[in-house]
N, C-alpha and C. Protein backbone atom coordinates (compact mmCIF):
# COMPACT_ATOMS: atom_id res chain seq x y z
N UNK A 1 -71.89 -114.97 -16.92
CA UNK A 1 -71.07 -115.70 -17.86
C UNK A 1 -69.87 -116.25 -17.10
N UNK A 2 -69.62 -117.52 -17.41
CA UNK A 2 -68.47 -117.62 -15.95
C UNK A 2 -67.32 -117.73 -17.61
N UNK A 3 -65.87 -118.10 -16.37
CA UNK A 3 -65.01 -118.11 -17.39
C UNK A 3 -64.62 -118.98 -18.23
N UNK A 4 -64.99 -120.56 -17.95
CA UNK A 4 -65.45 -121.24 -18.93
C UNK A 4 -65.55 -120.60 -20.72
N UNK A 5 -67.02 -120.04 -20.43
CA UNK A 5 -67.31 -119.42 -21.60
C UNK A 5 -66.70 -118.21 -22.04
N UNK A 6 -66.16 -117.65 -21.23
CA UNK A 6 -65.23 -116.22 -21.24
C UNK A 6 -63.67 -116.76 -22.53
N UNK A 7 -63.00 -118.07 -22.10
CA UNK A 7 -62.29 -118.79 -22.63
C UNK A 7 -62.43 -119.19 -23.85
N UNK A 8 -63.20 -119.99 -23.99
CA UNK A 8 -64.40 -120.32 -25.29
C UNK A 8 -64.42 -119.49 -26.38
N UNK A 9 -65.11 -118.24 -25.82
CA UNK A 9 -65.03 -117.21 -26.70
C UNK A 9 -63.84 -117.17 -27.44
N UNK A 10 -62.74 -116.48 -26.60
CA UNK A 10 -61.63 -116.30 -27.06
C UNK A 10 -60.76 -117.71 -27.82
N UNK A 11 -60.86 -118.20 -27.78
CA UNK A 11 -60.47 -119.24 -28.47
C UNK A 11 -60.91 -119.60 -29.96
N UNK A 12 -62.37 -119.24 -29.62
CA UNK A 12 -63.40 -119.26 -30.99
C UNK A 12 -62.81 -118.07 -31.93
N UNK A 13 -62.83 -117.31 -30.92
CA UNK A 13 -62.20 -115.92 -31.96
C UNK A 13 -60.66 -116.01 -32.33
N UNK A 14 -59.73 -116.44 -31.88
CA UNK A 14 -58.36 -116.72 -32.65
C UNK A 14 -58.40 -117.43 -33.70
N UNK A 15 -59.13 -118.89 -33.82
CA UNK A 15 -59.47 -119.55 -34.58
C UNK A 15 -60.02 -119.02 -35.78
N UNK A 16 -61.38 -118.02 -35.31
CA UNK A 16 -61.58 -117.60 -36.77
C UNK A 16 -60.31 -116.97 -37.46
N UNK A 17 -60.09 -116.18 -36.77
CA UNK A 17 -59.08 -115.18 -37.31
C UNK A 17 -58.16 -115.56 -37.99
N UNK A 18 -57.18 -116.97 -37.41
CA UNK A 18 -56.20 -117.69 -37.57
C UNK A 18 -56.96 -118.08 -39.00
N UNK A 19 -57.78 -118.21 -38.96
CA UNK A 19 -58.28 -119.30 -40.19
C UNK A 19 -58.88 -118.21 -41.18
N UNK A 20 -58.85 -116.89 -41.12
CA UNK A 20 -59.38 -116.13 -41.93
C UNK A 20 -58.00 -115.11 -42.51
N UNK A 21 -56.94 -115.39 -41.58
CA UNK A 21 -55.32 -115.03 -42.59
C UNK A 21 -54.82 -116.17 -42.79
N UNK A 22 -55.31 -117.26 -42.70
CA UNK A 22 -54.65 -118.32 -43.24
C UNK A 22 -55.16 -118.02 -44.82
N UNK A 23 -56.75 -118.14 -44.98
CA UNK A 23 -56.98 -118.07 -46.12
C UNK A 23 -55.95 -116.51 -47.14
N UNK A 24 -56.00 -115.48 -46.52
CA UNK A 24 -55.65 -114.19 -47.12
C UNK A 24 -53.92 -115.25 -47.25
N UNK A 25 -53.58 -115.28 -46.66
CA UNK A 25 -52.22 -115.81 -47.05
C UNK A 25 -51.63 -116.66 -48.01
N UNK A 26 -52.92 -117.63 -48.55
CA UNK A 26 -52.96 -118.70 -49.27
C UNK A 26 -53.33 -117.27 -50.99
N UNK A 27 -54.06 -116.59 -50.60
CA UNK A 27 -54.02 -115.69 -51.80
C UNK A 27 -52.73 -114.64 -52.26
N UNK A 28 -51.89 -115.02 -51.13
CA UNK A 28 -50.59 -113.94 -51.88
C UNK A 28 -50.20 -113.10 -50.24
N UNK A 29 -50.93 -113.01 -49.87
CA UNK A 29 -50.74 -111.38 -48.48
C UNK A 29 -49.73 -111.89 -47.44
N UNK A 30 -49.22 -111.02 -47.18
CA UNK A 30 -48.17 -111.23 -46.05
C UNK A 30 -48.55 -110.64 -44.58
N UNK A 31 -48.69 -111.33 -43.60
CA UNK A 31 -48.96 -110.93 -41.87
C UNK A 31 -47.83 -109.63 -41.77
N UNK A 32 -48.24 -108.61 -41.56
CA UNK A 32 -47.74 -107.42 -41.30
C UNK A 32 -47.80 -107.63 -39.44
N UNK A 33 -48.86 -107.91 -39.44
CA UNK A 33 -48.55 -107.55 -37.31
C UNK A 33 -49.57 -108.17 -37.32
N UNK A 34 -49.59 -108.85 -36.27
CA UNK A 34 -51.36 -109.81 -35.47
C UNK A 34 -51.10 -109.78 -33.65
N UNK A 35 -52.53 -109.40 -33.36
CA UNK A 35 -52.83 -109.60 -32.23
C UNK A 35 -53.61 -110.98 -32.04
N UNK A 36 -54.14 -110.71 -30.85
CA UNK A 36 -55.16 -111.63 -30.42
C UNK A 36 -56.24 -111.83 -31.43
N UNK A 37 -57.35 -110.68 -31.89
CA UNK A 37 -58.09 -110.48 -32.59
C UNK A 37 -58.25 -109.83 -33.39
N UNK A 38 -56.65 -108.99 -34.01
CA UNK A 38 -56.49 -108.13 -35.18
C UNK A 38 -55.71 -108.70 -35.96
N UNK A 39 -55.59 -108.45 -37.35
CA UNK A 39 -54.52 -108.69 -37.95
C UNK A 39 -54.09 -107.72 -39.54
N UNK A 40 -53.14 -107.43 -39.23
CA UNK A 40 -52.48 -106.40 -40.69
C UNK A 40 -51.89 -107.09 -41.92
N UNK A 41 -52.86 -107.77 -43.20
CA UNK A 41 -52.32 -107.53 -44.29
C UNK A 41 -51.67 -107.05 -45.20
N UNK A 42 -50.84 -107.70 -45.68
CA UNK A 42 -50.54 -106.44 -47.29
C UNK A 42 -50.23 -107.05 -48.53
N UNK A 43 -50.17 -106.71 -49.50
CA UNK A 43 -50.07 -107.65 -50.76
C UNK A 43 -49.65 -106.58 -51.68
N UNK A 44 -48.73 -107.14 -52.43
CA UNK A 44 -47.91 -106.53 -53.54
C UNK A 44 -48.46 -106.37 -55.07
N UNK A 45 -49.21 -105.05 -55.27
CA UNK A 45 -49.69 -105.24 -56.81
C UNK A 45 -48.76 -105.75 -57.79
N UNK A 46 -49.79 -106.38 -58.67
CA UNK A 46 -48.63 -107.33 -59.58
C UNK A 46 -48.73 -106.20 -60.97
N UNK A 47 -47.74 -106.10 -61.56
CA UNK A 47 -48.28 -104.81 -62.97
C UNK A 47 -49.08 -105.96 -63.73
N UNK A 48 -50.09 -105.39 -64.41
CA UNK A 48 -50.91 -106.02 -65.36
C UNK A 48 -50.50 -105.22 -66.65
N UNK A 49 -49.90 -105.92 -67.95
CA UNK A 49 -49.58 -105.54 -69.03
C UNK A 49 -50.68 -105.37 -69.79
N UNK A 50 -51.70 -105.97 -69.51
CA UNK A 50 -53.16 -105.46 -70.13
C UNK A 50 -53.72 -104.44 -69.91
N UNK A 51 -54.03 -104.17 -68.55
CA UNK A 51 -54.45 -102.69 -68.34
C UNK A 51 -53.14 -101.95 -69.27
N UNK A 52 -52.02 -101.50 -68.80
CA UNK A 52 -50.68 -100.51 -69.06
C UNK A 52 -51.04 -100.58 -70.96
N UNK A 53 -51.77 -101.66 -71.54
CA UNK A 53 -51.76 -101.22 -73.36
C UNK A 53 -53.27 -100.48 -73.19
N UNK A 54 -54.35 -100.89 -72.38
CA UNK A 54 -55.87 -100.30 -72.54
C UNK A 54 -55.23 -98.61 -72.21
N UNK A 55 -54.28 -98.56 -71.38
CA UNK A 55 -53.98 -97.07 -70.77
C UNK A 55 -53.36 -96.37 -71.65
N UNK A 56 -52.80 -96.99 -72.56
CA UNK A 56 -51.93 -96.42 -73.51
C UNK A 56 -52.93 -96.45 -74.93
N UNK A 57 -53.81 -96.80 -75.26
CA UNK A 57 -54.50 -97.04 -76.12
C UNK A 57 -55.60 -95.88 -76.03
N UNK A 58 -55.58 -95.69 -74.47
CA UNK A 58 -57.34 -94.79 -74.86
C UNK A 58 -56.54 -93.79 -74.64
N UNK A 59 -55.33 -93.25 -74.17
CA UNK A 59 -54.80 -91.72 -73.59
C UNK A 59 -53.59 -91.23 -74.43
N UNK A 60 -52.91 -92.57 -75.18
CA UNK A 60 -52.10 -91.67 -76.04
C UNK A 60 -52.47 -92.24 -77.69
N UNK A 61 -53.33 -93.04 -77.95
CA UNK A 61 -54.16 -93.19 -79.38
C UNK A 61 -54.42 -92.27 -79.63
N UNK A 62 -55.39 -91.42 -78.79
CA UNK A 62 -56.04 -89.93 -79.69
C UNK A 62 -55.40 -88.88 -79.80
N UNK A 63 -54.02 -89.23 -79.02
CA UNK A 63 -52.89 -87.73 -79.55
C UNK A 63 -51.94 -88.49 -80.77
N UNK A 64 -52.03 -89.65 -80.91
CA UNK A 64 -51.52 -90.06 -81.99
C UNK A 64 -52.16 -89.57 -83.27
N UNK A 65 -53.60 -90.11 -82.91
CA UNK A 65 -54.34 -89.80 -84.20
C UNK A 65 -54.65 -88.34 -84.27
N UNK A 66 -54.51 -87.65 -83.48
CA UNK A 66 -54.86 -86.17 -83.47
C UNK A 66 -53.68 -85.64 -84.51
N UNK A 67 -52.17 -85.81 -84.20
CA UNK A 67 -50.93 -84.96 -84.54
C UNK A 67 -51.06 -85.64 -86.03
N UNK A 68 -51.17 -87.27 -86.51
CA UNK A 68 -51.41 -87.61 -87.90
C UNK A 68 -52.82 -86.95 -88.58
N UNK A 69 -53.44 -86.63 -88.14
CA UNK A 69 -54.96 -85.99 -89.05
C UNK A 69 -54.35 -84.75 -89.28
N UNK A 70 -53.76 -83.77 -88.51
CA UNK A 70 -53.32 -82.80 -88.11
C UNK A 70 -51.95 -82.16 -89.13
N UNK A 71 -51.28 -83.32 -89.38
CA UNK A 71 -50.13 -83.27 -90.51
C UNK A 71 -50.57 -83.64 -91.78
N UNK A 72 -52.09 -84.05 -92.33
CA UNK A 72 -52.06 -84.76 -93.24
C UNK A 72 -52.88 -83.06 -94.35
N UNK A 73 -52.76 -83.47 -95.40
CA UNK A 73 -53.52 -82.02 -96.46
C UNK A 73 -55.17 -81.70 -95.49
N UNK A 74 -55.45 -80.67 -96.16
CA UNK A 74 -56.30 -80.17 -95.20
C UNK A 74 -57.61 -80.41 -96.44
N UNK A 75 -56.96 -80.64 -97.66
CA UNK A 75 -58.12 -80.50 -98.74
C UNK A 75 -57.66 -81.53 -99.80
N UNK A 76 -58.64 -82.51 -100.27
CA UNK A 76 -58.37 -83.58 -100.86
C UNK A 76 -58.70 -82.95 -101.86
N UNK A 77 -58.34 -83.41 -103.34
CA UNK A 77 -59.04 -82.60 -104.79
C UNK A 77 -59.31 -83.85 -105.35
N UNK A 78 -59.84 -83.74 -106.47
CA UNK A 78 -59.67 -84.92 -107.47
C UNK A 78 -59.64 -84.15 -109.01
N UNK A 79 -58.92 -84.53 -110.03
CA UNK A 79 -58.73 -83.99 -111.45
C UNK A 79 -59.19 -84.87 -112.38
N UNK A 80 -60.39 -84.72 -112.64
CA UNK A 80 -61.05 -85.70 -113.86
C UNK A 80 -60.48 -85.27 -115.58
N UNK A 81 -60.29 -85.97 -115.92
CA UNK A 81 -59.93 -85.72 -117.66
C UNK A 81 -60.51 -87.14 -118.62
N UNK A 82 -61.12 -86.20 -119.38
CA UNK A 82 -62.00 -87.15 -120.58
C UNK A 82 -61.37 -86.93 -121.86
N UNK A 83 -60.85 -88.26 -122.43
CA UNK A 83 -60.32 -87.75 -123.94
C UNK A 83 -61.13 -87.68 -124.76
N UNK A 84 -60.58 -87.71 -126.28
CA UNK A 84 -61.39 -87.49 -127.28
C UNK A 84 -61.80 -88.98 -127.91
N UNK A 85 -61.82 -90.00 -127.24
CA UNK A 85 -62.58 -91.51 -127.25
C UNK A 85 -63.51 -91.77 -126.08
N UNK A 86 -62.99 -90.96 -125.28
CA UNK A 86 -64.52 -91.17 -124.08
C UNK A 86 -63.69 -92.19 -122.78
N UNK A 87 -62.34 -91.93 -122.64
CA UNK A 87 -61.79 -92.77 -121.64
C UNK A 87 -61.46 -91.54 -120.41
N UNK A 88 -61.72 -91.96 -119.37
CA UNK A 88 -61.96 -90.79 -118.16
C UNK A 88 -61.10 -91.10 -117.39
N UNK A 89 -60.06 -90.50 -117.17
CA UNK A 89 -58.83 -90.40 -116.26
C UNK A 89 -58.70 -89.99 -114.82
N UNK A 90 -58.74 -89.86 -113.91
CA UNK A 90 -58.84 -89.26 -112.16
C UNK A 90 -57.73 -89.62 -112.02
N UNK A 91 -57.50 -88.29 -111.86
CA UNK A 91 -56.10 -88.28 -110.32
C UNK A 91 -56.33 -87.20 -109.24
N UNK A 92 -56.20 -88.06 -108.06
CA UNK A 92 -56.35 -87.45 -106.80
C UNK A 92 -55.57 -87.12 -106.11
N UNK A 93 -55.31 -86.51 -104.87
CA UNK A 93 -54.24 -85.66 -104.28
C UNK A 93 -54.86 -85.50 -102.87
């Protein structure tokens, strides 16, 4: 392999590279450190307010609904009354 192609190579390979944190950069990431043929990303999670209500929905819904079932009568009744015309009254509790 003479050095010609020894050159080549390396050139080919910055290029990709160059052109493969160019793209990561164009998505948000910041060059932490680069070599010749390495390079260190990083990118800043963004909070998502959608997940943070799904998280709050599936983990503190069922202690919501747990402590309200939990406070509510334990025994429903119902009190039927029929007069002396045949009109039927319910009250429930």
């Amino acid at each position: 392999m003479s050095n010609d192609e020894v050159a080549s190579r390396t050139v080919d390979t910055r290029a990709i590279l160059q052109a493969t944190v160019r793209t990561y950069v164009q998505k948000g990431y910041l060059v932490m450190s680069q070599t010749e043929n390495t390079a260190q990303l990083t990118k800043r999670r963004k909070f998502s307010l959608f997940w943070a209500l799904i998280f709050v929905w599936t983990l503190i819904g069922p202690v919501i609904y747990f402590l309200w079932f939990a406070t509510r009568k334990k025994e429903m009744g119902a009190y039927v009354e029929v007069d002396r015309q045949g009109n039927v009254q319910v009250t429930t509790s």
